[in-house]
PDB file of N, CA and C in Angstrom:
ATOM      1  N   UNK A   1       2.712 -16.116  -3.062  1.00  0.00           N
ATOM      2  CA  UNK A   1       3.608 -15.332  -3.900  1.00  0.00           C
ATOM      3  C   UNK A   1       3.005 -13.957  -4.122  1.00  0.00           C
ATOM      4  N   UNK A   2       3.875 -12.880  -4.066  1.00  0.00           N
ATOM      5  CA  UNK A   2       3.226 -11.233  -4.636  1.00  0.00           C
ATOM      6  C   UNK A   2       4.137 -11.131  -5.536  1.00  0.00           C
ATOM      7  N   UNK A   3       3.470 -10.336  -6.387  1.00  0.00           N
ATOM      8  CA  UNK A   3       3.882  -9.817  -7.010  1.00  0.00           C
ATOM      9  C   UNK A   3       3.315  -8.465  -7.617  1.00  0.00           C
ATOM     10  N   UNK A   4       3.617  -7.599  -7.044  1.00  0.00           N
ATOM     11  CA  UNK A   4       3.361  -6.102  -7.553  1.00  0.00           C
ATOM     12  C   UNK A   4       3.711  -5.558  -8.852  1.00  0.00           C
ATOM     13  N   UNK A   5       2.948  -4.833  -9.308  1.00  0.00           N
ATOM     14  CA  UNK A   5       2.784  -4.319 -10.103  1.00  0.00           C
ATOM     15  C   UNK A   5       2.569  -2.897 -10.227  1.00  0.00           C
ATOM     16  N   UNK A   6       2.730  -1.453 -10.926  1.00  0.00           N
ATOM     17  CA  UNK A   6       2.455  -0.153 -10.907  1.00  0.00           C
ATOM     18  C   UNK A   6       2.758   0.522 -12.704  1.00  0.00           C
ATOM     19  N   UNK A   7       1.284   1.402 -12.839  1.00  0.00           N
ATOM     20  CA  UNK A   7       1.759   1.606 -13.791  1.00  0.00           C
ATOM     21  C   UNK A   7       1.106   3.778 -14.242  1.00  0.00           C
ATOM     22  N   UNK A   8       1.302   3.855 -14.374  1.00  0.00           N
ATOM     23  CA  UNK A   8       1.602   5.512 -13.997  1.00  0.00           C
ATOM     24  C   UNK A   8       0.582   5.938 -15.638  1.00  0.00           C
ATOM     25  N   UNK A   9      -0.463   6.682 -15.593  1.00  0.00           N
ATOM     26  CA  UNK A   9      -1.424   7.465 -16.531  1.00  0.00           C
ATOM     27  C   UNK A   9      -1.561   8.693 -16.030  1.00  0.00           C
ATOM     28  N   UNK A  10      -0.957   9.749 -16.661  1.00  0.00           N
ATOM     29  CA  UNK A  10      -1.034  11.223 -16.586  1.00  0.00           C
ATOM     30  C   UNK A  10      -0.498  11.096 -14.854  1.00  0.00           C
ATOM     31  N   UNK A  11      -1.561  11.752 -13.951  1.00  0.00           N
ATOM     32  CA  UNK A  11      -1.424  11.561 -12.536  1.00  0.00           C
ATOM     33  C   UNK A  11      -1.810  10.730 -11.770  1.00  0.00           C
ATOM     34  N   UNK A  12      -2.283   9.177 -12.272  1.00  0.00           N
ATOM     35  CA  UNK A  12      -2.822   8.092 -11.167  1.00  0.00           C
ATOM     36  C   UNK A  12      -2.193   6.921 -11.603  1.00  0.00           C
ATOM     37  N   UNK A  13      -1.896   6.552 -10.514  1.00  0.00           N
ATOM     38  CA  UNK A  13      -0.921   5.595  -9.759  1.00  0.00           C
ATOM     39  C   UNK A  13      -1.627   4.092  -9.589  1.00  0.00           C
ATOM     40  N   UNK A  14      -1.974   3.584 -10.521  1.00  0.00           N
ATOM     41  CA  UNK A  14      -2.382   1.787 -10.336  1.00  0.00           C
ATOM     42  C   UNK A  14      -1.406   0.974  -9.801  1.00  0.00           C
ATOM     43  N   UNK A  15      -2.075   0.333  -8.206  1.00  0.00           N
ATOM     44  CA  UNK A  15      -0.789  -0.740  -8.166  1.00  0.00           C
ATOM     45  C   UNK A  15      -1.397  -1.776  -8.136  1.00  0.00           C
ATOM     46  N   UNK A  16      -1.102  -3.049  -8.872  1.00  0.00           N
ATOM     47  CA  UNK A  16      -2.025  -4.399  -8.600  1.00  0.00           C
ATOM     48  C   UNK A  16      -1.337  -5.164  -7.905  1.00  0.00           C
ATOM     49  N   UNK A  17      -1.903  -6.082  -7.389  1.00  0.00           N
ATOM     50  CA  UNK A  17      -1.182  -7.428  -6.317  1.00  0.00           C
ATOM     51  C   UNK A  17      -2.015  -8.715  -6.948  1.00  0.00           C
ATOM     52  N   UNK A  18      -0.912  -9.467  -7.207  1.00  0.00           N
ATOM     53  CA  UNK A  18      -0.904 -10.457  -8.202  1.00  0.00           C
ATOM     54  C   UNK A  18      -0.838 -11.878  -7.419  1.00  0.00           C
ATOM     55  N   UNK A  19      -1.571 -13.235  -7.140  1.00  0.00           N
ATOM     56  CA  UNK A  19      -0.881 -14.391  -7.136  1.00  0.00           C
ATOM     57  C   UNK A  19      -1.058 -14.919  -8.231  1.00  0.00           C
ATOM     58  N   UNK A  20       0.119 -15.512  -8.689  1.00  0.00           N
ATOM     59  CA  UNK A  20       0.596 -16.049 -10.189  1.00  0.00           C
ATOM     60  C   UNK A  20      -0.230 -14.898 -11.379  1.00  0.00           C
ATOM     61  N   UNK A  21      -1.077 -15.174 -11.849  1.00  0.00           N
ATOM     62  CA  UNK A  21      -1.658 -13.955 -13.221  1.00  0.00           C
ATOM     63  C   UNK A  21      -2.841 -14.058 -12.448  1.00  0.00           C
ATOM     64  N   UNK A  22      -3.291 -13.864 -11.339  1.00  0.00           N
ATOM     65  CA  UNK A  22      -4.468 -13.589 -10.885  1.00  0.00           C
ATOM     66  C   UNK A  22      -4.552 -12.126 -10.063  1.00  0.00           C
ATOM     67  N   UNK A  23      -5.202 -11.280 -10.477  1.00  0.00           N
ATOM     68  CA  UNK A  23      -5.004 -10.257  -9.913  1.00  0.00           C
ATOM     69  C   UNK A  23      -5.948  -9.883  -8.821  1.00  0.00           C
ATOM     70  N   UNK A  24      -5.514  -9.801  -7.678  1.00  0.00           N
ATOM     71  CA  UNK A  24      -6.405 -10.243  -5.821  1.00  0.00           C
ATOM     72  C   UNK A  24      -6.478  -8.954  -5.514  1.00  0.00           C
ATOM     73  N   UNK A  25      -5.310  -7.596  -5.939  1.00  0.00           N
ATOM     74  CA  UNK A  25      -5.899  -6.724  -5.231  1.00  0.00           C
ATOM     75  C   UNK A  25      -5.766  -5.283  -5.798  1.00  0.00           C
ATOM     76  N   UNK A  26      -6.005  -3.965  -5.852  1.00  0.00           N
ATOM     77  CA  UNK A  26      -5.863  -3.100  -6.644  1.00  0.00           C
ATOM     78  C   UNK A  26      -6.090  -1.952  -5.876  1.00  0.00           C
ATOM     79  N   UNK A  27      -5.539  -0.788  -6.356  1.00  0.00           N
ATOM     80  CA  UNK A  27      -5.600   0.240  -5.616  1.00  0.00           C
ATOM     81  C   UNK A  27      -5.220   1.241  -6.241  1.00  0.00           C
ATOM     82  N   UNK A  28      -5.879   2.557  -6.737  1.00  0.00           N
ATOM     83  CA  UNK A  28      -5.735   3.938  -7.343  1.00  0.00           C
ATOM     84  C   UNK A  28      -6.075   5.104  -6.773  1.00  0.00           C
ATOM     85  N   UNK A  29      -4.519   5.877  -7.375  1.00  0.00           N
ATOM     86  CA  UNK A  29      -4.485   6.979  -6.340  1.00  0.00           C
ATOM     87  C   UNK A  29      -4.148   8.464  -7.516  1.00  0.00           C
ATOM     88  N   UNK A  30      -4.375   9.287  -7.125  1.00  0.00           N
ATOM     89  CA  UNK A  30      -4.275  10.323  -7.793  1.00  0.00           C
ATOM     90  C   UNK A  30      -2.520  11.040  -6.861  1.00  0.00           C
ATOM     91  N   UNK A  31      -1.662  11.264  -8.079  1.00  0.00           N
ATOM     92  CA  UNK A  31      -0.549  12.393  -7.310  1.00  0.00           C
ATOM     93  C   UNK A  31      -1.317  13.713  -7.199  1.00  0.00           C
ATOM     94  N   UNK A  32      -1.021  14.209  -5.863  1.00  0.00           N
ATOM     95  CA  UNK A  32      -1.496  16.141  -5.902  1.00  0.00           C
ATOM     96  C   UNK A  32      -0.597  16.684  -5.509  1.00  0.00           C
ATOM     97  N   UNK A  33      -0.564  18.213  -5.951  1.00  0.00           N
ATOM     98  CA  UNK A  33       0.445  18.605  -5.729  1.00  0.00           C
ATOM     99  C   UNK A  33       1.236  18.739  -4.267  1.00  0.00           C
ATOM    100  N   UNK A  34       2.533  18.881  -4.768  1.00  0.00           N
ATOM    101  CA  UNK A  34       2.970  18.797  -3.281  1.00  0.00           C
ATOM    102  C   UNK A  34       3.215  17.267  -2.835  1.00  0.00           C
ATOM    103  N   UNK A  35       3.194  16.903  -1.091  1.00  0.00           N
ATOM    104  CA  UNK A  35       4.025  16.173  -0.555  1.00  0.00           C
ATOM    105  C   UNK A  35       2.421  15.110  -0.575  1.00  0.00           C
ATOM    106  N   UNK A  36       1.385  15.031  -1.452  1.00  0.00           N
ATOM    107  CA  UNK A  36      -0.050  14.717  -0.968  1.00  0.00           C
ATOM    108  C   UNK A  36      -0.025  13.500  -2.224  1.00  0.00           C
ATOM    109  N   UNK A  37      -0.777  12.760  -1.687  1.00  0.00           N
ATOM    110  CA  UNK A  37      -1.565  11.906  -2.723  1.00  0.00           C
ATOM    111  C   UNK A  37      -2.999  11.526  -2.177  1.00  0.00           C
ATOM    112  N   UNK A  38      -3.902  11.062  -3.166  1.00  0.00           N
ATOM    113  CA  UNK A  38      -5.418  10.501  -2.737  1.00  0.00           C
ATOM    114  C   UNK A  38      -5.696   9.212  -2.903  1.00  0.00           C
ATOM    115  N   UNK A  39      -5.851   8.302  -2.462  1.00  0.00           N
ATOM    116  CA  UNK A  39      -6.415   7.078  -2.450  1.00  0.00           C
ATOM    117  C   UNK A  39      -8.032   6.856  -3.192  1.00  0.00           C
ATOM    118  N   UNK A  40      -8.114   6.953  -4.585  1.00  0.00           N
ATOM    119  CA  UNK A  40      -9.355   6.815  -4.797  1.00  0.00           C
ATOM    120  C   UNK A  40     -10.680   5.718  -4.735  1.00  0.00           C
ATOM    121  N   UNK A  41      -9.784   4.171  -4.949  1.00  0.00           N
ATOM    122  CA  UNK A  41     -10.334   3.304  -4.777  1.00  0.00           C
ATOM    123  C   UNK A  41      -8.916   2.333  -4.363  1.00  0.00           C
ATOM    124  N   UNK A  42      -9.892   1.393  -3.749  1.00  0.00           N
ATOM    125  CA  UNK A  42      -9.221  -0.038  -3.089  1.00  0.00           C
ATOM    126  C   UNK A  42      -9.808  -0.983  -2.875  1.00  0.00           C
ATOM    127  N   UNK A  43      -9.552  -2.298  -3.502  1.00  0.00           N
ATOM    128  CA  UNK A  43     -10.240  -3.521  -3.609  1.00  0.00           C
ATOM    129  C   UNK A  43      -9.328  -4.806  -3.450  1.00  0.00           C
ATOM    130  N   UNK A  44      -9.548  -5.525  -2.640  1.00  0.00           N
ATOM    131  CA  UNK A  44      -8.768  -6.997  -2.879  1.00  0.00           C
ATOM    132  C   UNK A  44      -9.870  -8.537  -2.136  1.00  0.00           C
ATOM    133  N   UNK A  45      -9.306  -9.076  -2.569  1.00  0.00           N
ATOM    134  CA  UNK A  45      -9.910 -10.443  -2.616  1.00  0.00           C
ATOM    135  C   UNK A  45      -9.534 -10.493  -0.983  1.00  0.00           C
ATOM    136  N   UNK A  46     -10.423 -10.928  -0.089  1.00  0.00           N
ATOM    137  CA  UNK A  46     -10.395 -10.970   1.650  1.00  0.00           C
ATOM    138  C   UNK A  46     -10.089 -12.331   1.583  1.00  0.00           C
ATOM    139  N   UNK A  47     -10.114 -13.407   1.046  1.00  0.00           N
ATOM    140  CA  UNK A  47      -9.687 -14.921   0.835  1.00  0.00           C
ATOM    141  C   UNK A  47      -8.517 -14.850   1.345  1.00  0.00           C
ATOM    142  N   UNK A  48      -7.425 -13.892   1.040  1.00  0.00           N
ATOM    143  CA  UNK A  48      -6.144 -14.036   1.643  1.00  0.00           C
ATOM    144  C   UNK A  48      -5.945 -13.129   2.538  1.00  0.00           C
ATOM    145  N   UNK A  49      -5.931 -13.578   4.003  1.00  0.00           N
ATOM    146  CA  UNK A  49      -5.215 -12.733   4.668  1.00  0.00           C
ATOM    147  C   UNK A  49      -4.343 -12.235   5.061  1.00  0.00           C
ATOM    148  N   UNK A  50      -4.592 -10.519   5.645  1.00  0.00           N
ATOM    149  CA  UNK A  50      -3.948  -9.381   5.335  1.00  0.00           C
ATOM    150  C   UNK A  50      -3.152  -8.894   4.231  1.00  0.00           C
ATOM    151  N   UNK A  51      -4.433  -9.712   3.301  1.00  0.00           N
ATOM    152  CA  UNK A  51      -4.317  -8.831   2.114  1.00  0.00           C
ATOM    153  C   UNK A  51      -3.819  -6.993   2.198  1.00  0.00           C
ATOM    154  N   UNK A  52      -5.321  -6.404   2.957  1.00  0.00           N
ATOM    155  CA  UNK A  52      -5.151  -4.794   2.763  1.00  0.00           C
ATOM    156  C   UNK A  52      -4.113  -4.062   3.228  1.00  0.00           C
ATOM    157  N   UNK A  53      -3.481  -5.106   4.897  1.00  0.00           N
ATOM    158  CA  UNK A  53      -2.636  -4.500   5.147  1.00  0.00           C
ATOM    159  C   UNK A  53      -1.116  -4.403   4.004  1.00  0.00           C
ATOM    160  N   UNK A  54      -1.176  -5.852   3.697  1.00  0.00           N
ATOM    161  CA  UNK A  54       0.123  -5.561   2.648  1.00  0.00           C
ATOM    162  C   UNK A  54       0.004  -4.662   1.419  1.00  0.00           C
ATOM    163  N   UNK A  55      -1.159  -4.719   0.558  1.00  0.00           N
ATOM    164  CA  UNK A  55      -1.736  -4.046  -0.061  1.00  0.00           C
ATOM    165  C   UNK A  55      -1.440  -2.371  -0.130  1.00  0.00           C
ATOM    166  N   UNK A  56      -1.669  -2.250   1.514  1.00  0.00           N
ATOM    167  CA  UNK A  56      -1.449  -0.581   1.626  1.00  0.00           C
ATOM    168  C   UNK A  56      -0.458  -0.165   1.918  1.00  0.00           C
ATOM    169  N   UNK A  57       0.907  -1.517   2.263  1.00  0.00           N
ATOM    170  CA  UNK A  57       2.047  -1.332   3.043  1.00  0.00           C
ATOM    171  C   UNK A  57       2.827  -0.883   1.316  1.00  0.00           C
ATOM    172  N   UNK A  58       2.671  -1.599   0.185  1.00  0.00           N
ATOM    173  CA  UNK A  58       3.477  -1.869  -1.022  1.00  0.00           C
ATOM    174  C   UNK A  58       3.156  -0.383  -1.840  1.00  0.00           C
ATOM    175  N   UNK A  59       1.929   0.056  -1.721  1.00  0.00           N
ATOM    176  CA  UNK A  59       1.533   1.284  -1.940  1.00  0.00           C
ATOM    177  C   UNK A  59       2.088   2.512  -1.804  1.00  0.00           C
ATOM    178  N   UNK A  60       2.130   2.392  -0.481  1.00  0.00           N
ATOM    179  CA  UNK A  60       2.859   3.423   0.191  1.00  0.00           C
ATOM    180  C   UNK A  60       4.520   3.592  -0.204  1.00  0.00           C
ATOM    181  N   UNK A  61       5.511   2.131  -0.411  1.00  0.00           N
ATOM    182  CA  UNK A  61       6.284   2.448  -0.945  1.00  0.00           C
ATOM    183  C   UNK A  61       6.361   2.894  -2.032  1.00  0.00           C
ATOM    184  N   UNK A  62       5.369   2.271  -2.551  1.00  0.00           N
ATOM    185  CA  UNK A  62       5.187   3.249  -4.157  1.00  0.00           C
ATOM    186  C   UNK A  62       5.050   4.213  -4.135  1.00  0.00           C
ATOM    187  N   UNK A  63       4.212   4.830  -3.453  1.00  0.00           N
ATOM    188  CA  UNK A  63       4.114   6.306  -3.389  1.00  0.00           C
ATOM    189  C   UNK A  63       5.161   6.879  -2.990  1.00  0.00           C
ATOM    190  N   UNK A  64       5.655   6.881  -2.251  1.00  0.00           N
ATOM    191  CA  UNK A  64       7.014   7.876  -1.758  1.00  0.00           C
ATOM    192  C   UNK A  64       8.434   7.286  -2.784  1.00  0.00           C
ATOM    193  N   UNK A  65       8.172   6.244  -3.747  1.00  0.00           N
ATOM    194  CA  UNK A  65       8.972   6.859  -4.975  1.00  0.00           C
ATOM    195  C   UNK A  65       8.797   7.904  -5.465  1.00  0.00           C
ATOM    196  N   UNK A  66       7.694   8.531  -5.200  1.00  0.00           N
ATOM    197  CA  UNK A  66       6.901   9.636  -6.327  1.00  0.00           C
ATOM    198  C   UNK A  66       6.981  10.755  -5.580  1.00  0.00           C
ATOM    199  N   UNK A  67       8.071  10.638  -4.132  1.00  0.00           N
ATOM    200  CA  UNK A  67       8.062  11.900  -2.712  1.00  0.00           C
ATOM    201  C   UNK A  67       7.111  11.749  -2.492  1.00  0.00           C
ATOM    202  N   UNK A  68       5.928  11.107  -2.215  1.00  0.00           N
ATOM    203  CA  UNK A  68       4.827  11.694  -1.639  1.00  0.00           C
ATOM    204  C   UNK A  68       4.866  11.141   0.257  1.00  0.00           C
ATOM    205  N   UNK A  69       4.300  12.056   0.541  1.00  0.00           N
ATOM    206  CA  UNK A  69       4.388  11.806   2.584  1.00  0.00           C
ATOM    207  C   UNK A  69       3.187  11.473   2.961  1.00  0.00           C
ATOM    208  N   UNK A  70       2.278  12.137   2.671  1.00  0.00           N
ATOM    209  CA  UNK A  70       1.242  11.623   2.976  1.00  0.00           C
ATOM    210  C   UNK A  70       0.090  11.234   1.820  1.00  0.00           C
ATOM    211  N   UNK A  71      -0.865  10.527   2.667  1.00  0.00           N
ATOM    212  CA  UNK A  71      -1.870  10.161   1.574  1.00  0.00           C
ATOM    213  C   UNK A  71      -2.981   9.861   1.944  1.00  0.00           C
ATOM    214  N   UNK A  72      -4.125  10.670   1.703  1.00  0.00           N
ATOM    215  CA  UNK A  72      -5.690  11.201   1.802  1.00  0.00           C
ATOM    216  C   UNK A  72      -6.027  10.175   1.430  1.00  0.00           C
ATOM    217  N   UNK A  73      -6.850   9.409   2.688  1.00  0.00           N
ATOM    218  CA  UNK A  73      -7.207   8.249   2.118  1.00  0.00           C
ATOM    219  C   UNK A  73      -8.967   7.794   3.500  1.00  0.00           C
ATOM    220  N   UNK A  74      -9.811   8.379   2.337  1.00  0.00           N
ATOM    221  CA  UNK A  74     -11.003   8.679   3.026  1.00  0.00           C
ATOM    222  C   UNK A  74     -11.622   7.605   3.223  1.00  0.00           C
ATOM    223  N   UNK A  75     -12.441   7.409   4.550  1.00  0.00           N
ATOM    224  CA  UNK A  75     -13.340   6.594   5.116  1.00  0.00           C
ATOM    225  C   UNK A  75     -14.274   6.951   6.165  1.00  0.00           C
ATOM    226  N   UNK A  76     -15.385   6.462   6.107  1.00  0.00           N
ATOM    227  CA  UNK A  76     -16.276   7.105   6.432  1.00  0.00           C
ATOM    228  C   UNK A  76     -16.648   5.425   7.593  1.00  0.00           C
ATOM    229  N   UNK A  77     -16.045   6.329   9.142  1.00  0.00           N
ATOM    230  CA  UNK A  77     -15.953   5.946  10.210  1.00  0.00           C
ATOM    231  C   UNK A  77     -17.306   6.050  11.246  1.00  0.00           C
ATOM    232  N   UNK A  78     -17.547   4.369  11.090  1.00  0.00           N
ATOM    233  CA  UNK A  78     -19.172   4.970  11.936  1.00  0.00           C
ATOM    234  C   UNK A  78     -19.446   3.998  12.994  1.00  0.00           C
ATOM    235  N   UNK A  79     -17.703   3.458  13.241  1.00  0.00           N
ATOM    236  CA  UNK A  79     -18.096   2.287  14.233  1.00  0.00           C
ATOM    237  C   UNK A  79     -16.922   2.727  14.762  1.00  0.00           C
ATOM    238  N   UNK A  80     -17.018   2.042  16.257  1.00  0.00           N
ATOM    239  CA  UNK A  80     -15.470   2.117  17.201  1.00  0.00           C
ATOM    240  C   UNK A  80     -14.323   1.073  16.761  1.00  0.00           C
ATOM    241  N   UNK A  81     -14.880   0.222  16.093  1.00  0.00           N
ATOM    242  CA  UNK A  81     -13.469  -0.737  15.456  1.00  0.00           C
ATOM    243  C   UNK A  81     -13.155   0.011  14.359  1.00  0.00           C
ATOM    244  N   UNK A  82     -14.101   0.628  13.462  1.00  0.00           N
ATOM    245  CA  UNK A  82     -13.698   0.953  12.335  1.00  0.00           C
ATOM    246  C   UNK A  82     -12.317   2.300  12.347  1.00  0.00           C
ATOM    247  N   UNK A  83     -12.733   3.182  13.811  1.00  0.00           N
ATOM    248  CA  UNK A  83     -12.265   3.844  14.054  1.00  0.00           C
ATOM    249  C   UNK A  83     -10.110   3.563  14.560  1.00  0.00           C
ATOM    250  N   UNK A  84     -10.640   2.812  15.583  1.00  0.00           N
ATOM    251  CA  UNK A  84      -9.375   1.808  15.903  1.00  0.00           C
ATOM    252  C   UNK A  84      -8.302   1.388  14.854  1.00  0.00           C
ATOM    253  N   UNK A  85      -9.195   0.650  13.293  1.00  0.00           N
ATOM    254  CA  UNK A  85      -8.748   0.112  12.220  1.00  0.00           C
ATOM    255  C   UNK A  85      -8.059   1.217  11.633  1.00  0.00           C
ATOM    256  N   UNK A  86      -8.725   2.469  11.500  1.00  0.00           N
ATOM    257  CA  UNK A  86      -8.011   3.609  10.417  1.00  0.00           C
ATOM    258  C   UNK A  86      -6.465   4.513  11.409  1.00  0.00           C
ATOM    259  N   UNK A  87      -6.931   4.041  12.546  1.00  0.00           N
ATOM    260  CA  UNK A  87      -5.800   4.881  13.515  1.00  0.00           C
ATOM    261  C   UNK A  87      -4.607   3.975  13.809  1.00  0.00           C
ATOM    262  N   UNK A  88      -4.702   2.499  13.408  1.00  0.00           N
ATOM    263  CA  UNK A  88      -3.714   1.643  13.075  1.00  0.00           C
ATOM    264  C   UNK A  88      -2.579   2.272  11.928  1.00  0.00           C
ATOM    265  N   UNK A  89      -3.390   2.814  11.033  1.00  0.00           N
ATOM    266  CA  UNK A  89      -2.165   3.384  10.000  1.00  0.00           C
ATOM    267  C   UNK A  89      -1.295   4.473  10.400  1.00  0.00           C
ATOM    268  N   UNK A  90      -1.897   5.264  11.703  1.00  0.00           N
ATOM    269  CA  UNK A  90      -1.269   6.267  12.570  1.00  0.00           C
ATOM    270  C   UNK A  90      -1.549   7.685  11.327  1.00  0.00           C
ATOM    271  N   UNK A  91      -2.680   7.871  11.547  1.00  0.00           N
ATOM    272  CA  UNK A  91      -2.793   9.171  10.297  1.00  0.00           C
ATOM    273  C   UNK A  91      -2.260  10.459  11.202  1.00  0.00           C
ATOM    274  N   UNK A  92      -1.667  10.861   9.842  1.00  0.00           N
ATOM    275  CA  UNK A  92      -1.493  12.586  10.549  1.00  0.00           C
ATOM    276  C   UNK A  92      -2.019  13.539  11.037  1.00  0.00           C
ATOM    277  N   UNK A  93      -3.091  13.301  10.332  1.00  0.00           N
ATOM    278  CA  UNK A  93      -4.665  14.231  11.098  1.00  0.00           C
ATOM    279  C   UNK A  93      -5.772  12.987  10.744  1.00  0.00           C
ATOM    280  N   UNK A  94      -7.082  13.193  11.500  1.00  0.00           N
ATOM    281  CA  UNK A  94      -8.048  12.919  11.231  1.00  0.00           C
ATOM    282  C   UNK A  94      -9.159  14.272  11.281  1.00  0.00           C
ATOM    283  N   UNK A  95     -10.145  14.188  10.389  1.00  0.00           N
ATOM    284  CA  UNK A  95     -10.948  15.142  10.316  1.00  0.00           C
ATOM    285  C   UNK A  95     -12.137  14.421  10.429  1.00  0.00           C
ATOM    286  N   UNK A  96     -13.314  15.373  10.814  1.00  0.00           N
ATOM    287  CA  UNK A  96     -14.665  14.614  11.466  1.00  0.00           C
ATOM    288  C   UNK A  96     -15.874  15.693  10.891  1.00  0.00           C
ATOM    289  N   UNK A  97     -16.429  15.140  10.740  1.00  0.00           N
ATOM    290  CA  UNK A  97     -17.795  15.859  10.202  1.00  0.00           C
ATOM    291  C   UNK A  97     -18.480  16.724  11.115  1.00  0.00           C
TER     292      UNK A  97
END
């Protein structure tokens, strides 16, 4: 069972993912101005899988209630899967050190 949750403080965006009152996964994002948001933290219980993917799929609709298009969502890529994993979301740009 999911059940989502979102709850809006000044400019950051909490969404939790719930089975029954247990809360498995969480994720906070800052609105910026414009068509942008930031992903500041993200956490969920790996016990259930594809957790993150749904996680980031429910997010995202959340976010673009709020118009937002894209969303800055940093990781620090130091392997070739890891790389693979972040280009699964099909980012708009990637930037590299």
């Amino acid at each position: 069972l999911r059940i989502f949750s979102a709850s809006v403080h000044e400019n950051l965006i909490f969404v939790g993912m719930y089975s029954n009152d247990d809360l498995i996964g969480i994720v906070i994002n800052e609105l910026l101005p414009g068509d942008y948001a930031l992903l500041h933290f993200e956490k969920a219980d790996k016990r259930y899988v594809g957790i993150y993917a749904c996680l980031m799929l429910e997010n995202a609709k959340i976010l673009s209630n709020f118009n937002r298009k894209y969303l800055n969502y940093f990781l620090m890529l130091t392997s070739v899967t890891l790389i693979k994993i972040c280009l699964a979301y099909h980012p708009a740009i990637m930037v590299t050190r």
